[in-house]
Structures are given as C-alpha cells and as structure tokens.
PDB file of N, CA and C in Angstrom:
ATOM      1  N   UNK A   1      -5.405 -14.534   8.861  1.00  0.00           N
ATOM      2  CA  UNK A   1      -6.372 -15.473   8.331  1.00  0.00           C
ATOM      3  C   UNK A   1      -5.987 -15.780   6.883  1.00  0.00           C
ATOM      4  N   UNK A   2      -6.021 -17.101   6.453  1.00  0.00           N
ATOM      5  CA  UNK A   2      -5.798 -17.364   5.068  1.00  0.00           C
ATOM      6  C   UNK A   2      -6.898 -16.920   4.168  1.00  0.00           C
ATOM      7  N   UNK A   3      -6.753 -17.503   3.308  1.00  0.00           N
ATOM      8  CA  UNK A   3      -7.703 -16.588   2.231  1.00  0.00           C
ATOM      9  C   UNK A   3      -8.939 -18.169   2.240  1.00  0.00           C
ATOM     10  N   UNK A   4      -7.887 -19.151   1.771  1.00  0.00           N
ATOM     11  CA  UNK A   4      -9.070 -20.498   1.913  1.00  0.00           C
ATOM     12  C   UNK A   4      -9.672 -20.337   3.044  1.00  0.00           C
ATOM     13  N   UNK A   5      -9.484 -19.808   4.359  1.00  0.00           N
ATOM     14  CA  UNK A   5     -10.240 -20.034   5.463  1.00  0.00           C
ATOM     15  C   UNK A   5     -11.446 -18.708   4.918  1.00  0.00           C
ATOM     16  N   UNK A   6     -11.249 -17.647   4.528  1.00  0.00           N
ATOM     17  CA  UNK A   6     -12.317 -16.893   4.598  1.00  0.00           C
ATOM     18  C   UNK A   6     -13.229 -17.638   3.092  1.00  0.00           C
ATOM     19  N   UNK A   7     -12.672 -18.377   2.429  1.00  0.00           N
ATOM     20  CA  UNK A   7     -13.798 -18.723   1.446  1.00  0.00           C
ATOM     21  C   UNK A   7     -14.458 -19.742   1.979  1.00  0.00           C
ATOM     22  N   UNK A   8     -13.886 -20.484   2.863  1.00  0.00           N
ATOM     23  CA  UNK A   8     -14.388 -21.357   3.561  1.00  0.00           C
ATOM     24  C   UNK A   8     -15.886 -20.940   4.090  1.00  0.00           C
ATOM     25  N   UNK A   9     -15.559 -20.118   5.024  1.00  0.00           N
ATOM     26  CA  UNK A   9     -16.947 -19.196   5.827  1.00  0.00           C
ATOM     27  C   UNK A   9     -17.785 -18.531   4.571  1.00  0.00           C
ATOM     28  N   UNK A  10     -17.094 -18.167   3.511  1.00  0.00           N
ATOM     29  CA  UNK A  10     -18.759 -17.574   2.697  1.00  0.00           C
ATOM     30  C   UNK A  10     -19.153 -18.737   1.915  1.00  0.00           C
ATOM     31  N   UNK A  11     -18.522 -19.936   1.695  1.00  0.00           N
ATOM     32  CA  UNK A  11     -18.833 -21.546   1.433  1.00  0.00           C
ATOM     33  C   UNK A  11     -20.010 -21.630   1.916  1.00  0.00           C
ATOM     34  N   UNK A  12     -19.874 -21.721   3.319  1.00  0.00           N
ATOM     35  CA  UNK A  12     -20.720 -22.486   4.764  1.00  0.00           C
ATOM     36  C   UNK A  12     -21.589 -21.809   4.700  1.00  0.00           C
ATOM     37  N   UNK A  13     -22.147 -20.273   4.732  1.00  0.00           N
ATOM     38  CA  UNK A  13     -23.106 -19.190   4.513  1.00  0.00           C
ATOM     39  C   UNK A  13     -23.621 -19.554   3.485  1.00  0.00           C
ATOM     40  N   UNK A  14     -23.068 -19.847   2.021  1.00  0.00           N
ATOM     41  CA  UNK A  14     -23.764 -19.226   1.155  1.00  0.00           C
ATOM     42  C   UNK A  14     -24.012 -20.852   0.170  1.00  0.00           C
ATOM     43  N   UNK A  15     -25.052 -21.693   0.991  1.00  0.00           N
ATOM     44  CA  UNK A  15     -24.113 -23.236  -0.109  1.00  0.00           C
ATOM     45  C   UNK A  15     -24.638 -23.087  -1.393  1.00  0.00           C
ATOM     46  N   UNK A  16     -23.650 -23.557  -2.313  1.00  0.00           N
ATOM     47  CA  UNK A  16     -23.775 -23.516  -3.973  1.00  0.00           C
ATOM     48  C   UNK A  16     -22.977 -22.272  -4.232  1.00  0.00           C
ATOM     49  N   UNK A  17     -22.396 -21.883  -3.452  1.00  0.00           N
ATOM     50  CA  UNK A  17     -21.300 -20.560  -3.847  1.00  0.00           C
ATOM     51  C   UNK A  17     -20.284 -20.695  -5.073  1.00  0.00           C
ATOM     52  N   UNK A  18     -19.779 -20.235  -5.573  1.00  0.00           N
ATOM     53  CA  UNK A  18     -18.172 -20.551  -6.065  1.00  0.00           C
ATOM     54  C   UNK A  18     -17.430 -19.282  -5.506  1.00  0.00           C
ATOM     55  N   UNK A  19     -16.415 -19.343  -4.853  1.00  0.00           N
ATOM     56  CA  UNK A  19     -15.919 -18.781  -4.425  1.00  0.00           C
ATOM     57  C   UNK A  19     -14.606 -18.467  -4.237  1.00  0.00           C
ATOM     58  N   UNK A  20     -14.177 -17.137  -4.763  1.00  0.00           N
ATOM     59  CA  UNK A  20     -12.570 -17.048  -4.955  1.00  0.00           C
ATOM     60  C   UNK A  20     -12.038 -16.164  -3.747  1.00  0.00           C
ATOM     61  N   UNK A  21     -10.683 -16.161  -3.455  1.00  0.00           N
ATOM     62  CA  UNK A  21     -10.813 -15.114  -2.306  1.00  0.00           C
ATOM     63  C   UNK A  21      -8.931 -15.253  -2.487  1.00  0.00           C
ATOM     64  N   UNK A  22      -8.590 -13.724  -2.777  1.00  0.00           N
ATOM     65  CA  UNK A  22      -7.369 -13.425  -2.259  1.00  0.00           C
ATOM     66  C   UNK A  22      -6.486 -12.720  -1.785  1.00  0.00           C
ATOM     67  N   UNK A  23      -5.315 -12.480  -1.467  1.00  0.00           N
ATOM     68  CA  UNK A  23      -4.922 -11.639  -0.224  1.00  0.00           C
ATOM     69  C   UNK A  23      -3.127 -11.772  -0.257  1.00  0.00           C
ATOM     70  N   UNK A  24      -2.541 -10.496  -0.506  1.00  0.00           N
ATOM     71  CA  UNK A  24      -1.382 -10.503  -0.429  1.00  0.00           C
ATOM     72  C   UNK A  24      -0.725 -10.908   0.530  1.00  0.00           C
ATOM     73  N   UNK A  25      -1.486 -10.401   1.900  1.00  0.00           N
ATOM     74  CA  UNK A  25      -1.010  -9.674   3.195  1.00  0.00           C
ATOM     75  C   UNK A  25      -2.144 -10.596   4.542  1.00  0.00           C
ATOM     76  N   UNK A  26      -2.806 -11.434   4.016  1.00  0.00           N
ATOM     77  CA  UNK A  26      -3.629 -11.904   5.189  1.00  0.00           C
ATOM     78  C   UNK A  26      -4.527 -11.175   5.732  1.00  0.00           C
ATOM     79  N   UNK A  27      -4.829  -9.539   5.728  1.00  0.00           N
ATOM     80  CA  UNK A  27      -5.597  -9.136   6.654  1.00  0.00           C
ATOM     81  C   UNK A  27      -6.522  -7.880   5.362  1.00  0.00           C
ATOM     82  N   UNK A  28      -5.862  -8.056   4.303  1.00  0.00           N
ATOM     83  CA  UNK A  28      -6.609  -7.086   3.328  1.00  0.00           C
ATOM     84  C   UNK A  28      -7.296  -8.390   1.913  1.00  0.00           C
ATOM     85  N   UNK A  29      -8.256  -8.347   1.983  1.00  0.00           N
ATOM     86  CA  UNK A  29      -8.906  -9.611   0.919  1.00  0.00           C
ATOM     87  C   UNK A  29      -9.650  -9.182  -0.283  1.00  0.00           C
ATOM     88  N   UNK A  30      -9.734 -10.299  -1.063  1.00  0.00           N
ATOM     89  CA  UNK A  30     -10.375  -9.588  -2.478  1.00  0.00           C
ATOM     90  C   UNK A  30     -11.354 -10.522  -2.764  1.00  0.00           C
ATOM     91  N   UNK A  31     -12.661 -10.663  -2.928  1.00  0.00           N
ATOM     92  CA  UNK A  31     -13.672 -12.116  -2.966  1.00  0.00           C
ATOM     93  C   UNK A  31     -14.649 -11.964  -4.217  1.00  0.00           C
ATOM     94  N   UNK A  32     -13.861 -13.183  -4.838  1.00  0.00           N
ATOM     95  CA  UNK A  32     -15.563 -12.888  -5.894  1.00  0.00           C
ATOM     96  C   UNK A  32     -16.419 -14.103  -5.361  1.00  0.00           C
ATOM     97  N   UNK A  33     -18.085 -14.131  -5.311  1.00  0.00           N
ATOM     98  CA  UNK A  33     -18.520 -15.093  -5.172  1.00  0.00           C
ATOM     99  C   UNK A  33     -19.859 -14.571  -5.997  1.00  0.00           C
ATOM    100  N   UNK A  34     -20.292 -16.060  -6.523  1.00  0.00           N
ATOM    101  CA  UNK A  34     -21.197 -16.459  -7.729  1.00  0.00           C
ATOM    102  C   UNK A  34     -21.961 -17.088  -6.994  1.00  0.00           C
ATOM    103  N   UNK A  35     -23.212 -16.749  -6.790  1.00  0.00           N
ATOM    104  CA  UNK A  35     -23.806 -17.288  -5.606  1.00  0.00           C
ATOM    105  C   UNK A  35     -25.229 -17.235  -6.184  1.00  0.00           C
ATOM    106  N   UNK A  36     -25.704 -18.365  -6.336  1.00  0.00           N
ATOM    107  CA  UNK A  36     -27.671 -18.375  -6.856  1.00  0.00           C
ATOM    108  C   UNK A  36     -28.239 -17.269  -5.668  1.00  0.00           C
ATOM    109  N   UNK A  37     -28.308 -17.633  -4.777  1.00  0.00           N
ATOM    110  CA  UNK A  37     -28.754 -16.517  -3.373  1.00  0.00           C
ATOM    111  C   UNK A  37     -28.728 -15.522  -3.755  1.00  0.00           C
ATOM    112  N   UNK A  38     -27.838 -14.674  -4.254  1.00  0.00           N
ATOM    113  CA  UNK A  38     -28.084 -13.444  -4.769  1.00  0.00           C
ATOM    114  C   UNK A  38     -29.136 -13.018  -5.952  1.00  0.00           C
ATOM    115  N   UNK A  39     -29.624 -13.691  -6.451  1.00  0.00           N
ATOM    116  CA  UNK A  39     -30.405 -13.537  -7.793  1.00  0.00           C
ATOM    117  C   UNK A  39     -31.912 -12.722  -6.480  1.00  0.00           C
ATOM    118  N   UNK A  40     -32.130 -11.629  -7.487  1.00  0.00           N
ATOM    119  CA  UNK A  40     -33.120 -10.085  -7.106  1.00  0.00           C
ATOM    120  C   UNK A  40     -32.577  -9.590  -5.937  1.00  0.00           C
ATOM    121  N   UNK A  41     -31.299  -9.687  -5.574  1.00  0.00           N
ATOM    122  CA  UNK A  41     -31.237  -8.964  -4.681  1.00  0.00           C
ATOM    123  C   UNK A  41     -30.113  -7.298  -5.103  1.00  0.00           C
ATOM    124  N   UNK A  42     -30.055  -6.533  -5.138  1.00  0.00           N
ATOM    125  CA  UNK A  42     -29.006  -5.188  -4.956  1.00  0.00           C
ATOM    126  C   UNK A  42     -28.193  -5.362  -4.677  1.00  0.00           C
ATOM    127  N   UNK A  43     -27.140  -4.678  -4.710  1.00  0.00           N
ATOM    128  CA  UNK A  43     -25.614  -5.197  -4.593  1.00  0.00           C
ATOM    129  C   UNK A  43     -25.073  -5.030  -3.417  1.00  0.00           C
ATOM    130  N   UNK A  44     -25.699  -4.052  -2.331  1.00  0.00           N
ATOM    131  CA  UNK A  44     -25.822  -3.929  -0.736  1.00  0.00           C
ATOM    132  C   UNK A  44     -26.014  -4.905  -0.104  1.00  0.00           C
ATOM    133  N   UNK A  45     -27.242  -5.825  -0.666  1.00  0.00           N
ATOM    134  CA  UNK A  45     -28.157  -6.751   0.000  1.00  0.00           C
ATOM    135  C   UNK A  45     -26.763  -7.830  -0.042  1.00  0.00           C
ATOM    136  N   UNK A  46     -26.117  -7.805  -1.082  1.00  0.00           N
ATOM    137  CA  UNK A  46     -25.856  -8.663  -1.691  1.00  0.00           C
ATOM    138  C   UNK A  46     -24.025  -9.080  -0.615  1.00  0.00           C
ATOM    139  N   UNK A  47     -23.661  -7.721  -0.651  1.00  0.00           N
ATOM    140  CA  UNK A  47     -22.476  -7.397   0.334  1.00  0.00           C
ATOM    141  C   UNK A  47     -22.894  -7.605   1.984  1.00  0.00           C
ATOM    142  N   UNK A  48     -23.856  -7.377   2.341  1.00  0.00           N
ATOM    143  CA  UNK A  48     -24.256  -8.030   3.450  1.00  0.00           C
ATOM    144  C   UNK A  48     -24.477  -9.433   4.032  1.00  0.00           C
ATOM    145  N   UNK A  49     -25.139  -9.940   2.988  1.00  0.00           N
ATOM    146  CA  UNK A  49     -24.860 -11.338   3.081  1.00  0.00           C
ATOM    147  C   UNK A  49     -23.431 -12.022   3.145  1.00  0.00           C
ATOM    148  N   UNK A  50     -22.684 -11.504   2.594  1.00  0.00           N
ATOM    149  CA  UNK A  50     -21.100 -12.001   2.443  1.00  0.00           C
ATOM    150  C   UNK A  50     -20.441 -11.208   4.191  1.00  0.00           C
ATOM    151  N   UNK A  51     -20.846 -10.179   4.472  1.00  0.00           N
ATOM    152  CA  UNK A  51     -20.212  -9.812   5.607  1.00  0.00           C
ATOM    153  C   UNK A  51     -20.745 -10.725   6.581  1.00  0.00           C
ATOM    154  N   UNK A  52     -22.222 -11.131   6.811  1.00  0.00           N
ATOM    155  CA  UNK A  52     -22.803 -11.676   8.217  1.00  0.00           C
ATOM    156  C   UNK A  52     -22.374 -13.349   7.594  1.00  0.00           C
ATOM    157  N   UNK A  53     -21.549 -13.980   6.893  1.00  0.00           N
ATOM    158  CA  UNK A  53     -21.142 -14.775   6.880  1.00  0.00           C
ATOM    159  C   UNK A  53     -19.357 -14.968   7.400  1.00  0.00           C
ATOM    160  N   UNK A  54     -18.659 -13.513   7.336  1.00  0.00           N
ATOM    161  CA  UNK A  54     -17.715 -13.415   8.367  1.00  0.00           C
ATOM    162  C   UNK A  54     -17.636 -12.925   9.775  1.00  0.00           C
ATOM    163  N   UNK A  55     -19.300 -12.797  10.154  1.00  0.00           N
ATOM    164  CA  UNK A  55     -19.024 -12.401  11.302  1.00  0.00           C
ATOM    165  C   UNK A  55     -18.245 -11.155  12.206  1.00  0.00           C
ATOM    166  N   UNK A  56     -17.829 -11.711  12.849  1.00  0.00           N
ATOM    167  CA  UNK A  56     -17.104 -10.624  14.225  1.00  0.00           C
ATOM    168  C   UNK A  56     -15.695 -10.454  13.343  1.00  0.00           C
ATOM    169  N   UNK A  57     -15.513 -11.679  12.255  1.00  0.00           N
ATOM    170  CA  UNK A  57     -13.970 -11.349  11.482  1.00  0.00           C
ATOM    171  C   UNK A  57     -13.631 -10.239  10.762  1.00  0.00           C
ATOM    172  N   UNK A  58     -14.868  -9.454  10.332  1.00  0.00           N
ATOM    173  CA  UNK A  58     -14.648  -8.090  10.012  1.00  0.00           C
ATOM    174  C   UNK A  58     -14.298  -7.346  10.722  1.00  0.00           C
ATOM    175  N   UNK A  59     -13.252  -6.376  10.375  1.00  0.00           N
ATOM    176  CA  UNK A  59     -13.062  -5.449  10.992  1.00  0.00           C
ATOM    177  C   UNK A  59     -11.708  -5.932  12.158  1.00  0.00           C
ATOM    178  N   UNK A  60     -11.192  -7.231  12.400  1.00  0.00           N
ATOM    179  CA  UNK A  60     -10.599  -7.789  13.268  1.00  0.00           C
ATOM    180  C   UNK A  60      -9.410  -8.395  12.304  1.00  0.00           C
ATOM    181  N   UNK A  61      -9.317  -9.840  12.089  1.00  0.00           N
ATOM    182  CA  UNK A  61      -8.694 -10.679  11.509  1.00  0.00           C
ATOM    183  C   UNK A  61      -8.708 -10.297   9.756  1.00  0.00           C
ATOM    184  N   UNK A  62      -9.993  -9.783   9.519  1.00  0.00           N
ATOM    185  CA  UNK A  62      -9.944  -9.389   8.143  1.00  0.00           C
ATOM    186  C   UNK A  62     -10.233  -7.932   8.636  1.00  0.00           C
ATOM    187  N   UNK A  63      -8.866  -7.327   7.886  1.00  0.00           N
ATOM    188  CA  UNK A  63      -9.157  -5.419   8.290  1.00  0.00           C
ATOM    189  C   UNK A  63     -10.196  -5.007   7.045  1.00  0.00           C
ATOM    190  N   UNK A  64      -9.791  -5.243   5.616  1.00  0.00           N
ATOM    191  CA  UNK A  64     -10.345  -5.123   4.389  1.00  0.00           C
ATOM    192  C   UNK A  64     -10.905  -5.668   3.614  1.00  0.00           C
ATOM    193  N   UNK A  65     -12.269  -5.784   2.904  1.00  0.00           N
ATOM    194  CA  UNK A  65     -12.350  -6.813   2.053  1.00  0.00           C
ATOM    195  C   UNK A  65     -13.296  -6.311   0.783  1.00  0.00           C
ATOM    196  N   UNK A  66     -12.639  -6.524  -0.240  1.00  0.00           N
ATOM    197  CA  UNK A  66     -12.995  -5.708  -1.213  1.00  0.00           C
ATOM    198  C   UNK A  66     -14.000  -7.139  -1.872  1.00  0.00           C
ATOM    199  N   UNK A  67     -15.306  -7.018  -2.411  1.00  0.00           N
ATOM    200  CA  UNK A  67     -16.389  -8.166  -2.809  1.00  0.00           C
ATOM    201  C   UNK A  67     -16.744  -7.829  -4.511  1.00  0.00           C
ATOM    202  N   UNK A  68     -16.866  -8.823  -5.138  1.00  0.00           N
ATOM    203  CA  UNK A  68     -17.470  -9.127  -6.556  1.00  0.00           C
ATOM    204  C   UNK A  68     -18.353  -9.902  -6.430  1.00  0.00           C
ATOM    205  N   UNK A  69     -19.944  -9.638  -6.313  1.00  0.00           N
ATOM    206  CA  UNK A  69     -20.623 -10.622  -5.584  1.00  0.00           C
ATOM    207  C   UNK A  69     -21.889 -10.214  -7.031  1.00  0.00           C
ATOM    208  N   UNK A  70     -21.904 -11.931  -7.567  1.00  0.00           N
ATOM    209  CA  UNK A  70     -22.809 -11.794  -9.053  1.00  0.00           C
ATOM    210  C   UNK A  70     -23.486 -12.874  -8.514  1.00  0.00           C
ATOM    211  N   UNK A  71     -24.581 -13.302  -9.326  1.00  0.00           N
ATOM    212  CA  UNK A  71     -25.233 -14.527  -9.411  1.00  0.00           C
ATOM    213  C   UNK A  71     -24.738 -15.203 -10.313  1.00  0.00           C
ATOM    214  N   UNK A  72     -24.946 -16.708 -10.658  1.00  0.00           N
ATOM    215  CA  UNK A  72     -24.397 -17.451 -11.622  1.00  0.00           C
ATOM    216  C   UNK A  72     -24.656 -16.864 -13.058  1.00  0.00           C
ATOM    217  N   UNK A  73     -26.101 -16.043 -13.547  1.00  0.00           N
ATOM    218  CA  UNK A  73     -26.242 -15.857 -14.689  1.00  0.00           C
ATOM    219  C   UNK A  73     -25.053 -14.517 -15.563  1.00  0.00           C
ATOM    220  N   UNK A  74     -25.361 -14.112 -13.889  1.00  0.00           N
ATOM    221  CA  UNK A  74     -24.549 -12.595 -14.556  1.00  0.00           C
ATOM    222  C   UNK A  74     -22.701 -12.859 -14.574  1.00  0.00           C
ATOM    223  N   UNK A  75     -22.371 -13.712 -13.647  1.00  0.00           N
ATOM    224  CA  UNK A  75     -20.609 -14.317 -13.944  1.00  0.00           C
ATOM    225  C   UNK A  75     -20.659 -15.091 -15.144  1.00  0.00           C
ATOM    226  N   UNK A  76     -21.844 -15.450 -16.036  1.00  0.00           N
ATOM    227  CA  UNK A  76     -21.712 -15.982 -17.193  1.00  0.00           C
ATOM    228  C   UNK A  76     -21.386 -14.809 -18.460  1.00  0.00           C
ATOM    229  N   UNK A  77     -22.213 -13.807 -18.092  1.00  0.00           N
ATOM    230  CA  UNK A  77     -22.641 -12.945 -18.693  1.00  0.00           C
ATOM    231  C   UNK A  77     -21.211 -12.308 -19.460  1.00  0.00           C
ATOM    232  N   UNK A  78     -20.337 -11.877 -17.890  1.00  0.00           N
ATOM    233  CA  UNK A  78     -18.808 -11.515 -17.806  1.00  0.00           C
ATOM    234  C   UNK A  78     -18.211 -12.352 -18.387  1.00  0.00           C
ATOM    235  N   UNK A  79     -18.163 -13.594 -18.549  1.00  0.00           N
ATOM    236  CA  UNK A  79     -17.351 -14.365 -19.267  1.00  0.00           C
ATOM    237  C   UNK A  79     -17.098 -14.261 -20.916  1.00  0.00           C
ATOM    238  N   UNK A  80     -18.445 -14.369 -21.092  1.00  0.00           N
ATOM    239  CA  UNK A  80     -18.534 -13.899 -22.299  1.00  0.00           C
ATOM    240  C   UNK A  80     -18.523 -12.589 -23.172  1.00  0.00           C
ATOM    241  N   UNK A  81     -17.812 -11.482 -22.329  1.00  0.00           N
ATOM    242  CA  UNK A  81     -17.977 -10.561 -22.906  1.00  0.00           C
ATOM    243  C   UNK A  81     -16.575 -10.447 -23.644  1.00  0.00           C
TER     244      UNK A  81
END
C-alpha cells in the first residue's frame, strides 16, 4: 500500500484532516494527522479513530503504523516551540 493511499483513507474518515503519512517499505507507516475531531478527546480515543478509518488494512496491507495524532491547536503549539 502506498503511503498517499493510506492518507487518503484517514482523509475520507477524518474530513478537515491534514495529513502526512510515510513509509520506507510499504507495509510499516508513520502518520501525523491534525485533525479538529480530535479536540477533548485522549490520545487512545484519538488512535482509534485513525485505526477504524483503516479498517481490515491493519494488521494486513499495513503490518505497522506508528500515529502523531494532535488537533490543529496543539500542531500549532509544536510549531512554535
């Protein structure tokens, strides 16, 4: 699986995302996504949402996927530090 195809799917899940996603190897991934949706949620809540937006691709097509999952205020926050 490409990496645009899996940002694609947390795109479609999550709209107003920004979303980065990359991958040496195709089957091990790295994702940050900045997502309003996440605002009060925990960082579990927050990784769940990003998994039930890949579906059955976990664990299959994507073996690994390592997540950076902020809301817009707090990827501002990082920027500026």
């Amino acid at each position: 699986m490409q990496p645009s195809e899996v940002a694609d799917l947390i795109r479609t899940a999550l709209p107003g995302a920004e979303v980065h996603v990359q991958s040496a190897d195709n089957v091990h991934f790295a994702a940050r996504v900045v997502a309003p949706a996440f605002a009060g949620k925990r960082g579990i809540a927050r990784h769940q949402m990003v998994y039930a937006a890949l579906g059955d691709r976990m664990g299959g097509e994507i073996h690994a996927l390592s997540i950076d999952a902020l809301t817009p205020d707090e990827a501002a926050a990082r920027a500026s530090d």
